[in-house]
C-alpha atoms as a PDB file:
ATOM      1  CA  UNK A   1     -15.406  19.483  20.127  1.00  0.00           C
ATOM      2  CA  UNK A   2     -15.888  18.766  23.619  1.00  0.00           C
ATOM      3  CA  UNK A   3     -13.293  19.605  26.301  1.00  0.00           C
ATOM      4  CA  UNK A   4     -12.412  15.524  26.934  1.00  0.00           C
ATOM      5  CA  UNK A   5     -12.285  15.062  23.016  1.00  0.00           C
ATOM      6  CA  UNK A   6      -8.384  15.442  22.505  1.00  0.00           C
ATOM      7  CA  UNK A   7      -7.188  17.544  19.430  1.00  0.00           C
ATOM      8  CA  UNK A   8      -5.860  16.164  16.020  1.00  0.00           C
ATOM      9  CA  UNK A   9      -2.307  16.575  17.107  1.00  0.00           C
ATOM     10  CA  UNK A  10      -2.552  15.278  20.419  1.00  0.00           C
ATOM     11  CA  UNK A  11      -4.780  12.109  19.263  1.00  0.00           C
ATOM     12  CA  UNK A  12      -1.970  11.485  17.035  1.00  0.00           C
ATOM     13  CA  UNK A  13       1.175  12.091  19.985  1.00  0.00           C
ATOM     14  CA  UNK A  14      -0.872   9.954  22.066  1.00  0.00           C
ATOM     15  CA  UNK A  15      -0.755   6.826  19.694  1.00  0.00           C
ATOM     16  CA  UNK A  16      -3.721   5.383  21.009  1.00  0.00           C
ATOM     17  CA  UNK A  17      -5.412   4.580  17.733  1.00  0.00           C
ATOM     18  CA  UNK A  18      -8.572   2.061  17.348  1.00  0.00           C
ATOM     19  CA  UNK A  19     -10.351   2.011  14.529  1.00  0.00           C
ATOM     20  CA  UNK A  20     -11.054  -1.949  13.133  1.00  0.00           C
ATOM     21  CA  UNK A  21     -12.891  -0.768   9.890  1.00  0.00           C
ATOM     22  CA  UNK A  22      -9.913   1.476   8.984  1.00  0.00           C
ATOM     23  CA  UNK A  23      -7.340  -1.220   9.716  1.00  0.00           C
ATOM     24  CA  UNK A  24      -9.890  -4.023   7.595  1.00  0.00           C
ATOM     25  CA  UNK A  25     -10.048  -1.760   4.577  1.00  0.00           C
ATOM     26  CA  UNK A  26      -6.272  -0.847   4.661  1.00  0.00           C
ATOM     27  CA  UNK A  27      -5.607  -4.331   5.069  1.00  0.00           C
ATOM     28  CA  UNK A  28      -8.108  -5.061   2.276  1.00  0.00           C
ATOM     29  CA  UNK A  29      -6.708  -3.008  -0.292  1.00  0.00           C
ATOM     30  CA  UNK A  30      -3.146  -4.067   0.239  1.00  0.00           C
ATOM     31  CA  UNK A  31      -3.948  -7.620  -0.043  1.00  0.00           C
ATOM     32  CA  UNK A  32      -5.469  -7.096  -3.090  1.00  0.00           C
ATOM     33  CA  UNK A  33      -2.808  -5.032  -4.791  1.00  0.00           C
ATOM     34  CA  UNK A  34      -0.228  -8.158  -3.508  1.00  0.00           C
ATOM     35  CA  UNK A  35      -2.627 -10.325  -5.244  1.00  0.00           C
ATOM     36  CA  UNK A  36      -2.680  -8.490  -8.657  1.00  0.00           C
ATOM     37  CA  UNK A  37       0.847  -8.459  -8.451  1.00  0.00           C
ATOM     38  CA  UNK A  38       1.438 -12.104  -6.940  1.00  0.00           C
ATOM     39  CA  UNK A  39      -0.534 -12.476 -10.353  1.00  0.00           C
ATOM     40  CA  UNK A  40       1.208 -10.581 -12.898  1.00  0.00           C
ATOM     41  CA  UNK A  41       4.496 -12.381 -10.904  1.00  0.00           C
ATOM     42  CA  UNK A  42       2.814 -15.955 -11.972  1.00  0.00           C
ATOM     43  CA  UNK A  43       2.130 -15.121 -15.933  1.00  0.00           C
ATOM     44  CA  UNK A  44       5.876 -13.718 -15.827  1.00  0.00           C
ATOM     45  CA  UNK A  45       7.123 -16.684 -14.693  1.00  0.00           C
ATOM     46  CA  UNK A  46       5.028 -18.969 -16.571  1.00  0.00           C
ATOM     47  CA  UNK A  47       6.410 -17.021 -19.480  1.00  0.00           C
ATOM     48  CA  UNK A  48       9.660 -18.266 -18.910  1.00  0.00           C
ATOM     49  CA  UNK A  49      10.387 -14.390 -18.096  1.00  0.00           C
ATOM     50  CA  UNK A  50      10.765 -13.427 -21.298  1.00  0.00           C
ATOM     51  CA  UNK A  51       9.326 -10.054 -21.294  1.00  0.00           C
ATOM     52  CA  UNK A  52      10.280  -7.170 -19.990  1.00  0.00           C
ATOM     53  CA  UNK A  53       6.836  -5.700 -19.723  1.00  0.00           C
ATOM     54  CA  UNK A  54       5.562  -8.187 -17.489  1.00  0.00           C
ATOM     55  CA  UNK A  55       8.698  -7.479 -14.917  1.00  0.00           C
ATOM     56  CA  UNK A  56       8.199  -4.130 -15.035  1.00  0.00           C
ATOM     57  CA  UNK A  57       4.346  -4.590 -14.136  1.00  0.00           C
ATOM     58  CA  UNK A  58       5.067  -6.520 -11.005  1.00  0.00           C
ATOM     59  CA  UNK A  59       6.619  -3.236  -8.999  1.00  0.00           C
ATOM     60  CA  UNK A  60       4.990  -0.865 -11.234  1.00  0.00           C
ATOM     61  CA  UNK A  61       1.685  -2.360  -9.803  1.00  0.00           C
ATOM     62  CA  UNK A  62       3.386  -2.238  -6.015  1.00  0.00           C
ATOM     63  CA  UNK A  63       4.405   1.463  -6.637  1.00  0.00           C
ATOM     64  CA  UNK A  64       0.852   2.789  -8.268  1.00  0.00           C
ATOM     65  CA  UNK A  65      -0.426   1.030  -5.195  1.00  0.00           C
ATOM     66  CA  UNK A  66       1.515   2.465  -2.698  1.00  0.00           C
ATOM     67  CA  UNK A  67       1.200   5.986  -3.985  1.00  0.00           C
ATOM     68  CA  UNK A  68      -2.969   5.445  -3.705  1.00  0.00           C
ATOM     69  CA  UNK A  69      -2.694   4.355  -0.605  1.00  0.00           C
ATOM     70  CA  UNK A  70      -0.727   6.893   0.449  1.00  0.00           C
ATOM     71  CA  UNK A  71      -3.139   9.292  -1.241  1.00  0.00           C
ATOM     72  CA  UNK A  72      -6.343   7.534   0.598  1.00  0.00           C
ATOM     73  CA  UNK A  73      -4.346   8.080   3.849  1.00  0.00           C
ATOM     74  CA  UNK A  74      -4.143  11.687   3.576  1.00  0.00           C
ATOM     75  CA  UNK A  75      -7.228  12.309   2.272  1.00  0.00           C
ATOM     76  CA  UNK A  76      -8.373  10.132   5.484  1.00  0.00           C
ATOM     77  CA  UNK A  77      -6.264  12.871   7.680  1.00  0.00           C
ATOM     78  CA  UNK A  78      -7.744  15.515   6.133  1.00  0.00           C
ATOM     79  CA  UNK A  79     -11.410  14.571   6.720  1.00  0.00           C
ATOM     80  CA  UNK A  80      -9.915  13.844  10.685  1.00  0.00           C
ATOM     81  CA  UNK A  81     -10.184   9.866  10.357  1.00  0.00           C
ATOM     82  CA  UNK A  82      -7.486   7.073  10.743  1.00  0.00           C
ATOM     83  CA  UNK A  83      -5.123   7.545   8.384  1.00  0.00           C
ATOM     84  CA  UNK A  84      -2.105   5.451   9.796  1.00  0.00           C
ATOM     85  CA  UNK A  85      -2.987   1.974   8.550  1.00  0.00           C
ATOM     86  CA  UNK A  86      -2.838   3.537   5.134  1.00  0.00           C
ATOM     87  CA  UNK A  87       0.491   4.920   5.655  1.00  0.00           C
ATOM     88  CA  UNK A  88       1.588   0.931   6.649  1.00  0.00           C
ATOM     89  CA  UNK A  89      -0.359  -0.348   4.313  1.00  0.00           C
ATOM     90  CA  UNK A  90       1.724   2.455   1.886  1.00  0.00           C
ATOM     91  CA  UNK A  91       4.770   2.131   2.836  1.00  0.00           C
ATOM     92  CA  UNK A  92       3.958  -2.405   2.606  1.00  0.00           C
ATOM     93  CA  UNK A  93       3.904  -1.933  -1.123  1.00  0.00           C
ATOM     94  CA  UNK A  94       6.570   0.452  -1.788  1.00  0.00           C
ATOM     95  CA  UNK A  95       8.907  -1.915  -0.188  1.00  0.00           C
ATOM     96  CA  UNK A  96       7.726  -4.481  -2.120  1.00  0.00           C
ATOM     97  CA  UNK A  97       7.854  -2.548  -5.308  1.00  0.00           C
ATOM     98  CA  UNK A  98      11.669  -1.905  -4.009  1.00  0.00           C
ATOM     99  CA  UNK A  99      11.915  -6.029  -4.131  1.00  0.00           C
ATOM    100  CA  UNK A 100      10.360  -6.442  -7.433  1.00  0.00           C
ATOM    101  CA  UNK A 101      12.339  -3.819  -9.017  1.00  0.00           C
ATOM    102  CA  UNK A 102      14.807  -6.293 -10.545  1.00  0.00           C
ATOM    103  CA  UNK A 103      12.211  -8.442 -12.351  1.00  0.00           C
ATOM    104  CA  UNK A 104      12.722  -6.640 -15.722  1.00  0.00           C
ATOM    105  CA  UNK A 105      16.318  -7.025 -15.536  1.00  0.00           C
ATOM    106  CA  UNK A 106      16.019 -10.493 -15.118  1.00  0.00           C
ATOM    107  CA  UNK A 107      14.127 -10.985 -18.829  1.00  0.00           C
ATOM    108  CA  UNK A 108      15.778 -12.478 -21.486  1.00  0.00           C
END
């Protein structure tokens, strides 16, 4: 490390991050966990929402996702590289898993 390259901790208290592949493949992923579970929200209503295993897929999907991505975003901190458009990207799906939640409650 050179003496004008800051350190971990003061690249990440500066909060000047740049990274456009990072952001793409966070941005990447999450859109295509949204789409399996825009998806799985499409056959559960075209269901008639009759099934309670197909509302509890919707944030069940949302949550595995979120968890991943939060697991890709540390293992992105631990190797030194961007790591905070998987925490957004992270904490995206876990609030939509908080939305779906009530899905399976609402099958007959």
């Amino acid at each position: 490390m050179t003496p004008d390259t800051p350190s971990a901790g003061r690249r990440d208290a500066e909060k000047r991050w740049s990274d456009p592949n990072a952001f793409r493949a966070a941005a990447r992923y999450a859109a295509a966990v949204l789409v399996v579970g825009a998806v799985l929200l499409v056959v559960f209503a075209a269901t008639g929402g009759t099934s309670v295993i197909l509302g509890a897929s919707v944030p069940a999907v949302f949550g595995v996702g979120g968890l991943l991505a939060l697991g890709i975003g540390f293992a992105a901190y631990r190797r030194g590289r961007m790591w905070v458009y998987w925490q957004g990207a992270a904490w995206a799906l876990l609030a939509l898993m908080l939305v779906a939640l009530p899905l399976a409650l609402t099958a007959q």
